[in-house]
PDB file of N, CA and C in Angstrom:
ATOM      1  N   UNK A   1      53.419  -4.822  11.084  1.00  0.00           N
ATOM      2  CA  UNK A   1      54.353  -5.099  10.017  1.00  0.00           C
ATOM      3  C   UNK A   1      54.485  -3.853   9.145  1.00  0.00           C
ATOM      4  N   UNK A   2      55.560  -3.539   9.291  1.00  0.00           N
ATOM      5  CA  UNK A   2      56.096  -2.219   7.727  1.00  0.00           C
ATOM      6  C   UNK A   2      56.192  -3.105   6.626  1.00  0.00           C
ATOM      7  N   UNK A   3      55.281  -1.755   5.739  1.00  0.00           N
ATOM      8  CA  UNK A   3      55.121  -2.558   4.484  1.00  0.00           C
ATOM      9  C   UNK A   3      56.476  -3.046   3.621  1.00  0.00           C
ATOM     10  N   UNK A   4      57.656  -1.897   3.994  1.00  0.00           N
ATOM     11  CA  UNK A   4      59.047  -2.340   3.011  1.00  0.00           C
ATOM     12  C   UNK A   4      59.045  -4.039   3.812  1.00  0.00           C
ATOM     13  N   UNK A   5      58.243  -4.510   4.544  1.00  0.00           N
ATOM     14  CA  UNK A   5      58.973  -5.537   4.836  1.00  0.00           C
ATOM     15  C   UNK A   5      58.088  -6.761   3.884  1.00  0.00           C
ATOM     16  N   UNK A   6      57.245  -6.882   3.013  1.00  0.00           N
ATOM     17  CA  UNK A   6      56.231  -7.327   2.696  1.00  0.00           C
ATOM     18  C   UNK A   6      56.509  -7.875   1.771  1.00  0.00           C
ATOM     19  N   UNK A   7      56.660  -9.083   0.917  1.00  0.00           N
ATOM     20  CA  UNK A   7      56.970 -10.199  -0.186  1.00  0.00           C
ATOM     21  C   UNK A   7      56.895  -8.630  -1.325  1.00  0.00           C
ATOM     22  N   UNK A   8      55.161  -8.175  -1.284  1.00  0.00           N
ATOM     23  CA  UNK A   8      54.698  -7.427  -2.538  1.00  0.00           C
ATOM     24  C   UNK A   8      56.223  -6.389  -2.753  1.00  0.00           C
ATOM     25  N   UNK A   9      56.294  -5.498  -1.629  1.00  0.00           N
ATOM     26  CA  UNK A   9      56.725  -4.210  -2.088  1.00  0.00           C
ATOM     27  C   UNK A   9      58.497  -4.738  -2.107  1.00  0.00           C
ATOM     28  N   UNK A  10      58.944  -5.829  -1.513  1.00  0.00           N
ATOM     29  CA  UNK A  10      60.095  -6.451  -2.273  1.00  0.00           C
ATOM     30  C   UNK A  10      60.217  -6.439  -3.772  1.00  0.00           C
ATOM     31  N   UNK A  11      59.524  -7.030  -4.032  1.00  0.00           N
ATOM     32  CA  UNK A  11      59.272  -7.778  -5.687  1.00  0.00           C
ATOM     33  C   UNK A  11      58.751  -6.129  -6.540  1.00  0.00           C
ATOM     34  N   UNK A  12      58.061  -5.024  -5.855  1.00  0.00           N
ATOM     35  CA  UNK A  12      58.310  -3.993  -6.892  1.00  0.00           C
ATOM     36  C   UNK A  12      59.563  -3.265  -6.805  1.00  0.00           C
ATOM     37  N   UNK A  13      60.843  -3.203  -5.773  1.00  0.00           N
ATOM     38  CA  UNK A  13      61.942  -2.997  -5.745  1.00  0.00           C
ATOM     39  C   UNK A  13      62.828  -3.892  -6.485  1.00  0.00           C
ATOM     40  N   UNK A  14      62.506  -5.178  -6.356  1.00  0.00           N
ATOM     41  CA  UNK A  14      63.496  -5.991  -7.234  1.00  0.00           C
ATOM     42  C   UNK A  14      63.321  -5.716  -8.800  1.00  0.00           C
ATOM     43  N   UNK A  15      61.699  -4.862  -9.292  1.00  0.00           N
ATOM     44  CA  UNK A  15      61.572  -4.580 -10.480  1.00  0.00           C
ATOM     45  C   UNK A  15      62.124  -3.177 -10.729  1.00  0.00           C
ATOM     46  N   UNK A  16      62.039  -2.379 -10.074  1.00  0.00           N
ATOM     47  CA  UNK A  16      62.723  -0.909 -10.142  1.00  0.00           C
ATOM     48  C   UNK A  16      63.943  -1.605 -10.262  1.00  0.00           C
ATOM     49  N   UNK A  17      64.879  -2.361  -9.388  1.00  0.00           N
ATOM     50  CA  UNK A  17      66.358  -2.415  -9.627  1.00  0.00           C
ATOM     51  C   UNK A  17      67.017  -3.501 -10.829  1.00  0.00           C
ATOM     52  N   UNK A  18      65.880  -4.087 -11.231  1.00  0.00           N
ATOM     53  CA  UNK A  18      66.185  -4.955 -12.737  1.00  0.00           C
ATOM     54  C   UNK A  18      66.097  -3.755 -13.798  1.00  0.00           C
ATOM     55  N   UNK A  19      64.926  -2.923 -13.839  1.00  0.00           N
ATOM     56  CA  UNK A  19      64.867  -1.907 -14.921  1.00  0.00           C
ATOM     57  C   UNK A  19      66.255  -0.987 -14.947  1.00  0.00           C
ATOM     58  N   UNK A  20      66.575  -0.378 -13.684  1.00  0.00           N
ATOM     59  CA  UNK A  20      67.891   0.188 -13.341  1.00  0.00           C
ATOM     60  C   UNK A  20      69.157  -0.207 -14.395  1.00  0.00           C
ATOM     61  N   UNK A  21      68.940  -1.818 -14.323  1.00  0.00           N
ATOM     62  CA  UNK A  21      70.447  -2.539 -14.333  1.00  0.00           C
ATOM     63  C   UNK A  21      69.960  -2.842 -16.112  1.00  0.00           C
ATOM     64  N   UNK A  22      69.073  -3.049 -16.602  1.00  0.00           N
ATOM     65  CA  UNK A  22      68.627  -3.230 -17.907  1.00  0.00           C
ATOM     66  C   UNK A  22      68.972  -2.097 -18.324  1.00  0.00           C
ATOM     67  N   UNK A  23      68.694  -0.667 -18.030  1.00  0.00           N
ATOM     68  CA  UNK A  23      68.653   0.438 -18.594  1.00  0.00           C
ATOM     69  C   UNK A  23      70.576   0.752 -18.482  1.00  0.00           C
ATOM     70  N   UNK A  24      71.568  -0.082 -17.984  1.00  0.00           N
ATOM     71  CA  UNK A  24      72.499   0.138 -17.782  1.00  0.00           C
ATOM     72  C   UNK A  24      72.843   1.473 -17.410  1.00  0.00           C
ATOM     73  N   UNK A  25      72.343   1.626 -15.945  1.00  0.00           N
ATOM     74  CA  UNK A  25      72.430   2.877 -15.000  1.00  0.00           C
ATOM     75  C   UNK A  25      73.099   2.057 -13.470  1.00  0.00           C
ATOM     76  N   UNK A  26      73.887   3.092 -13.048  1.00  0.00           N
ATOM     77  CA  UNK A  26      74.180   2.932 -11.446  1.00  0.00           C
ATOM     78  C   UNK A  26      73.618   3.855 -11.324  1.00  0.00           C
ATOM     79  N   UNK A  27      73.598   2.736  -9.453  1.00  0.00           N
ATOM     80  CA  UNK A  27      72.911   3.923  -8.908  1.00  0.00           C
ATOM     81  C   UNK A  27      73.064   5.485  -8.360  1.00  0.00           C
ATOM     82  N   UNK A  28      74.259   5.701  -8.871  1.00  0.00           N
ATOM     83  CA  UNK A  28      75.155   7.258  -9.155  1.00  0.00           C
ATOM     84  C   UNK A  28      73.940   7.587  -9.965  1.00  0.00           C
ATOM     85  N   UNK A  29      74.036   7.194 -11.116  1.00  0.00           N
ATOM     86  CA  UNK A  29      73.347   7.458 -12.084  1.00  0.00           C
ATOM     87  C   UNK A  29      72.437   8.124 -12.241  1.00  0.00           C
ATOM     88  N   UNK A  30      71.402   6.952 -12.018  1.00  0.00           N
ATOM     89  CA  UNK A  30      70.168   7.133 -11.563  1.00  0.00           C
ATOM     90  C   UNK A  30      69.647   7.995 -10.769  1.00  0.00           C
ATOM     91  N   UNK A  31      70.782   8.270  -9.337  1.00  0.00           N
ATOM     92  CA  UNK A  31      70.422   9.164  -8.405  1.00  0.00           C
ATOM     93  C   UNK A  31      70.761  10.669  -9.069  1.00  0.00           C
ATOM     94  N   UNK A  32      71.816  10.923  -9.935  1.00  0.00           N
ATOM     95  CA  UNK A  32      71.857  11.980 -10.411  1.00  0.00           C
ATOM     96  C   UNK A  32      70.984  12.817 -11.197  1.00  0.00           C
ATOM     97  N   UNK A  33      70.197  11.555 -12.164  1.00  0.00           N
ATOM     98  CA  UNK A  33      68.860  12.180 -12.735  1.00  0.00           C
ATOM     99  C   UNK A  33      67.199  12.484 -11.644  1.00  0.00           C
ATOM    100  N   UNK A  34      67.915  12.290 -10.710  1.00  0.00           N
ATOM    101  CA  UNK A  34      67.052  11.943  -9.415  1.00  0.00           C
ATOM    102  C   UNK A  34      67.301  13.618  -8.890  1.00  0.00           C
ATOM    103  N   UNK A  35      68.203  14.134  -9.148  1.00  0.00           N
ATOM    104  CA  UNK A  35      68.841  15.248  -8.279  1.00  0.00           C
ATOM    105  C   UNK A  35      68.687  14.923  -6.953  1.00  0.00           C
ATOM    106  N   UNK A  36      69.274  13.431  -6.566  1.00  0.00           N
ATOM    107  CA  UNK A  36      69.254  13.201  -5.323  1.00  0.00           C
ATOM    108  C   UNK A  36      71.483  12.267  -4.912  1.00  0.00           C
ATOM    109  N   UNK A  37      71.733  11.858  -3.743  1.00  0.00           N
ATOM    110  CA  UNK A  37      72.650  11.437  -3.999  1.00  0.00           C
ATOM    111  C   UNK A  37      72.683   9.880  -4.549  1.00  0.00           C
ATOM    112  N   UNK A  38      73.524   9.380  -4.549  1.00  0.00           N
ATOM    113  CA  UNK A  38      73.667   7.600  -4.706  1.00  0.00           C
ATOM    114  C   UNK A  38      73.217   6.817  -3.403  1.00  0.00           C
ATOM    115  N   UNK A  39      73.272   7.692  -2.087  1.00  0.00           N
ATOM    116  CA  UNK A  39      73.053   7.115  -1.056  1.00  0.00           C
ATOM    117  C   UNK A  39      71.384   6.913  -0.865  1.00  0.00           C
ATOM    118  N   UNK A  40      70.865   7.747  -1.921  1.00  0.00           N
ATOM    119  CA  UNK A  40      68.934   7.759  -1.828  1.00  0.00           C
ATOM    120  C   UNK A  40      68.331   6.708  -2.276  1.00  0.00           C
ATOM    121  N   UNK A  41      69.272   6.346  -3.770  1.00  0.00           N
ATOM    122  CA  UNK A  41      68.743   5.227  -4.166  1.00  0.00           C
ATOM    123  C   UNK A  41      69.183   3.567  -3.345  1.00  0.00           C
ATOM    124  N   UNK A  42      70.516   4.123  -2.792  1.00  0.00           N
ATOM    125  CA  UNK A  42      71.008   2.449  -2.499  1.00  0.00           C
ATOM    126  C   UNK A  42      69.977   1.777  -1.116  1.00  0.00           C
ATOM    127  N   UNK A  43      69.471   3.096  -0.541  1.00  0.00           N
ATOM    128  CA  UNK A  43      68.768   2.758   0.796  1.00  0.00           C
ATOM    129  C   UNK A  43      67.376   2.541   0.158  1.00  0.00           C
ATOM    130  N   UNK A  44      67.079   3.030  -0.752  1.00  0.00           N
ATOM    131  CA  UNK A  44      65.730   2.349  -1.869  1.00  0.00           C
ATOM    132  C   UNK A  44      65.385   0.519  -1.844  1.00  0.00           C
ATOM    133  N   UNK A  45      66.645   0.594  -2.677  1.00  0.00           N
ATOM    134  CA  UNK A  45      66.991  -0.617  -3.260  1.00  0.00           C
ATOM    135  C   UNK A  45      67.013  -1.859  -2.468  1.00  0.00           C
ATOM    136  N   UNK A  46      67.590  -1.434  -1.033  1.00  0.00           N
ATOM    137  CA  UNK A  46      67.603  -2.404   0.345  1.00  0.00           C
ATOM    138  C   UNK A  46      66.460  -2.449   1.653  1.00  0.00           C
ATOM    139  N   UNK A  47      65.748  -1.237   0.683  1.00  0.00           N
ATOM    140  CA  UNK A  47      64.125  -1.270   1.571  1.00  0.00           C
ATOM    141  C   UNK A  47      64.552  -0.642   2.746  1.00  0.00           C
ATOM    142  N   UNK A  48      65.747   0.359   3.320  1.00  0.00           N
ATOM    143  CA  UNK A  48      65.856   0.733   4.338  1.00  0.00           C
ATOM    144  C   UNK A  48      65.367   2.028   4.198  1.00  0.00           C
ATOM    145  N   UNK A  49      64.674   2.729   3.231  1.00  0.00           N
ATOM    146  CA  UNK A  49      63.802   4.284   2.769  1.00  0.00           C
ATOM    147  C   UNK A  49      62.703   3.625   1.960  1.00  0.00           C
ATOM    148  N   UNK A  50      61.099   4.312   2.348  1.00  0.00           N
ATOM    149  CA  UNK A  50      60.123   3.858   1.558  1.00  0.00           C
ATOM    150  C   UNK A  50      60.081   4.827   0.744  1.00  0.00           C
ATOM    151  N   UNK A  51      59.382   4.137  -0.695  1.00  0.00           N
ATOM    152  CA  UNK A  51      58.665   5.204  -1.533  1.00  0.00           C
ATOM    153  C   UNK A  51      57.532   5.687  -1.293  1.00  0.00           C
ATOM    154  N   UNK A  52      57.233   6.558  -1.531  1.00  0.00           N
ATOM    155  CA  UNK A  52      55.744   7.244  -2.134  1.00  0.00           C
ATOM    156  C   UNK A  52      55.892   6.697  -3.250  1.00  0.00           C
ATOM    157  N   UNK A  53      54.416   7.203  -3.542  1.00  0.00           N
ATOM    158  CA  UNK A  53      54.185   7.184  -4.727  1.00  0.00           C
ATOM    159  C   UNK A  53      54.402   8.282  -6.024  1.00  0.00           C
ATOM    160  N   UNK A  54      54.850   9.302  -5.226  1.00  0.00           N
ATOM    161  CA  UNK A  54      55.294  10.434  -6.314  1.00  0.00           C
ATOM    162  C   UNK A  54      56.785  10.069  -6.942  1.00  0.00           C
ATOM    163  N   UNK A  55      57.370   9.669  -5.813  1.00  0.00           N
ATOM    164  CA  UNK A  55      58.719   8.850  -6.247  1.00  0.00           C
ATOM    165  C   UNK A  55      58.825   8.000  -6.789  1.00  0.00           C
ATOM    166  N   UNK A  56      58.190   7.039  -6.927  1.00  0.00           N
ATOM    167  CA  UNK A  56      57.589   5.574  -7.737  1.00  0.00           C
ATOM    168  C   UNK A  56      57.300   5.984  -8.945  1.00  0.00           C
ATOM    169  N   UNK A  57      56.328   6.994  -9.264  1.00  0.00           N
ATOM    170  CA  UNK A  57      56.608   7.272 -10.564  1.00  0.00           C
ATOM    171  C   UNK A  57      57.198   8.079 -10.976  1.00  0.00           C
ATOM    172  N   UNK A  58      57.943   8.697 -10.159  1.00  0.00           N
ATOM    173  CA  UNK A  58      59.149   9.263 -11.049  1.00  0.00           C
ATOM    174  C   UNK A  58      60.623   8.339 -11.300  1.00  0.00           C
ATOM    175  N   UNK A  59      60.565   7.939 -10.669  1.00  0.00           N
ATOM    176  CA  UNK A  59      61.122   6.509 -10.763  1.00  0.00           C
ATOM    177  C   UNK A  59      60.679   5.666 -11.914  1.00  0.00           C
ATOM    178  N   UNK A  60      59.931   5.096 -12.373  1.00  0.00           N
ATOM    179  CA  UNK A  60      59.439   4.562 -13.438  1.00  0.00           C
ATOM    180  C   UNK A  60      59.685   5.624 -14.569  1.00  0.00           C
ATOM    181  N   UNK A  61      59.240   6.867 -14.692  1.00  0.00           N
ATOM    182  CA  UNK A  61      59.561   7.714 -15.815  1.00  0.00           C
ATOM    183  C   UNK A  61      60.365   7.299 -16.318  1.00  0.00           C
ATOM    184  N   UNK A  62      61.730   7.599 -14.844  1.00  0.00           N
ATOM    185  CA  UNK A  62      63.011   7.644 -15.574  1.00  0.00           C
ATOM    186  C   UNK A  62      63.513   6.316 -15.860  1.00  0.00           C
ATOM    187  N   UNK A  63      62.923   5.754 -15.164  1.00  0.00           N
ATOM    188  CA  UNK A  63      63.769   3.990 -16.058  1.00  0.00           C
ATOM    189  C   UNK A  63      63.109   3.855 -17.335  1.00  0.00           C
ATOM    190  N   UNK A  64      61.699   4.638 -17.759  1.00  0.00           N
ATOM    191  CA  UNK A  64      61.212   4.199 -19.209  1.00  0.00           C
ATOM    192  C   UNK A  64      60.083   3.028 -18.894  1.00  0.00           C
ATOM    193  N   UNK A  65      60.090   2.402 -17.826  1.00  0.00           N
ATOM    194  CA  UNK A  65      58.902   1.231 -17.720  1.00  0.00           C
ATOM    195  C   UNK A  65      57.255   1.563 -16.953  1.00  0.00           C
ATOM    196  N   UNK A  66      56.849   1.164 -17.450  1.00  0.00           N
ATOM    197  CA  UNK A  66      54.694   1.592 -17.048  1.00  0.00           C
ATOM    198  C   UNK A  66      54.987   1.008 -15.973  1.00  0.00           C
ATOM    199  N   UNK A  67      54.466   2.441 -14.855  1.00  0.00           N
ATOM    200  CA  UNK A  67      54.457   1.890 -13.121  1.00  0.00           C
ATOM    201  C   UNK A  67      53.282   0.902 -13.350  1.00  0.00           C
ATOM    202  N   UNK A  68      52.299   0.578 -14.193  1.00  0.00           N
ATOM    203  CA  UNK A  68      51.204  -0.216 -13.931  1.00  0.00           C
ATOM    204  C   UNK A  68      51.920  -2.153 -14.086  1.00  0.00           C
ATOM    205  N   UNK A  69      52.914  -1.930 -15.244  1.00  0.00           N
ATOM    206  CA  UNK A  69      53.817  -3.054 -15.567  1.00  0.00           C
ATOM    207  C   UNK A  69      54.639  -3.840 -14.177  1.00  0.00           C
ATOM    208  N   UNK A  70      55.571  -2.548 -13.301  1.00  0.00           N
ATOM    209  CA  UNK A  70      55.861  -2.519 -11.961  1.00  0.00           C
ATOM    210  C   UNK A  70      55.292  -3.090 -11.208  1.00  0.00           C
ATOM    211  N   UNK A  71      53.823  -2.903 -10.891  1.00  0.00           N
ATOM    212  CA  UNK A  71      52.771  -3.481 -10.040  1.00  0.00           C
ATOM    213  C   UNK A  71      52.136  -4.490 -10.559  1.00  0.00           C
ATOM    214  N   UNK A  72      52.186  -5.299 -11.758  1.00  0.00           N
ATOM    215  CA  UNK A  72      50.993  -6.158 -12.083  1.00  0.00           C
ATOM    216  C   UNK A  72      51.598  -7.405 -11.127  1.00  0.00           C
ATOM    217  N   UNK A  73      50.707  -8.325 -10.829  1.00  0.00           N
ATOM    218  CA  UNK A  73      50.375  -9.544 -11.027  1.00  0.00           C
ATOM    219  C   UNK A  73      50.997  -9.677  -9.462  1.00  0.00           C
ATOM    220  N   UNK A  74      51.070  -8.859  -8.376  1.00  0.00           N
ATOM    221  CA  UNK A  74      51.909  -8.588  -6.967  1.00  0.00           C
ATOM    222  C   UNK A  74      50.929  -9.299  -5.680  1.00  0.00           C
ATOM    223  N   UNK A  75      49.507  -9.514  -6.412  1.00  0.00           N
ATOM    224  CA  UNK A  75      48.844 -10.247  -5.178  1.00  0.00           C
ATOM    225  C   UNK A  75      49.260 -11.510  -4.838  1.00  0.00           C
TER     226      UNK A  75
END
């Protein structure tokens, strides 16, 4: 089993893409402060590209939310 396929690492994507949409960013947006395209984040978002973890928290930086907040309560 790949982990993008896994209840957990769903539910920390569905929290990266609530913070996204709270922070009223597309994912243009987002990907631009990313210096990446829109196509980096949308394949994020649908679990078809995994994160690291260097990306995860840079990802969290930029939405403003504690990667520890991201991960709680996922067992």
């Amino acid at each position: 089993m790949k982990s993008t396929n896994t209840p957990q690492y769903r539910a920390v994507l569905d929290r990266l893409v609530a913070a996204r949409k709270a922070n009223g960013l597309s994912q243009a947006e987002l990907a631009s402060r990313l210096g990446r395209p829109q196509s980096y984040i949308a394949k994020i978002e649908i679990g078809e590209r995994r994160i690291d973890i260097v990306e995860f928290l840079e990802l969290a930086r930029i939405l403003g939310v504690s990667p520890a907040s991201v991960l709680e309560d996922l067992g």
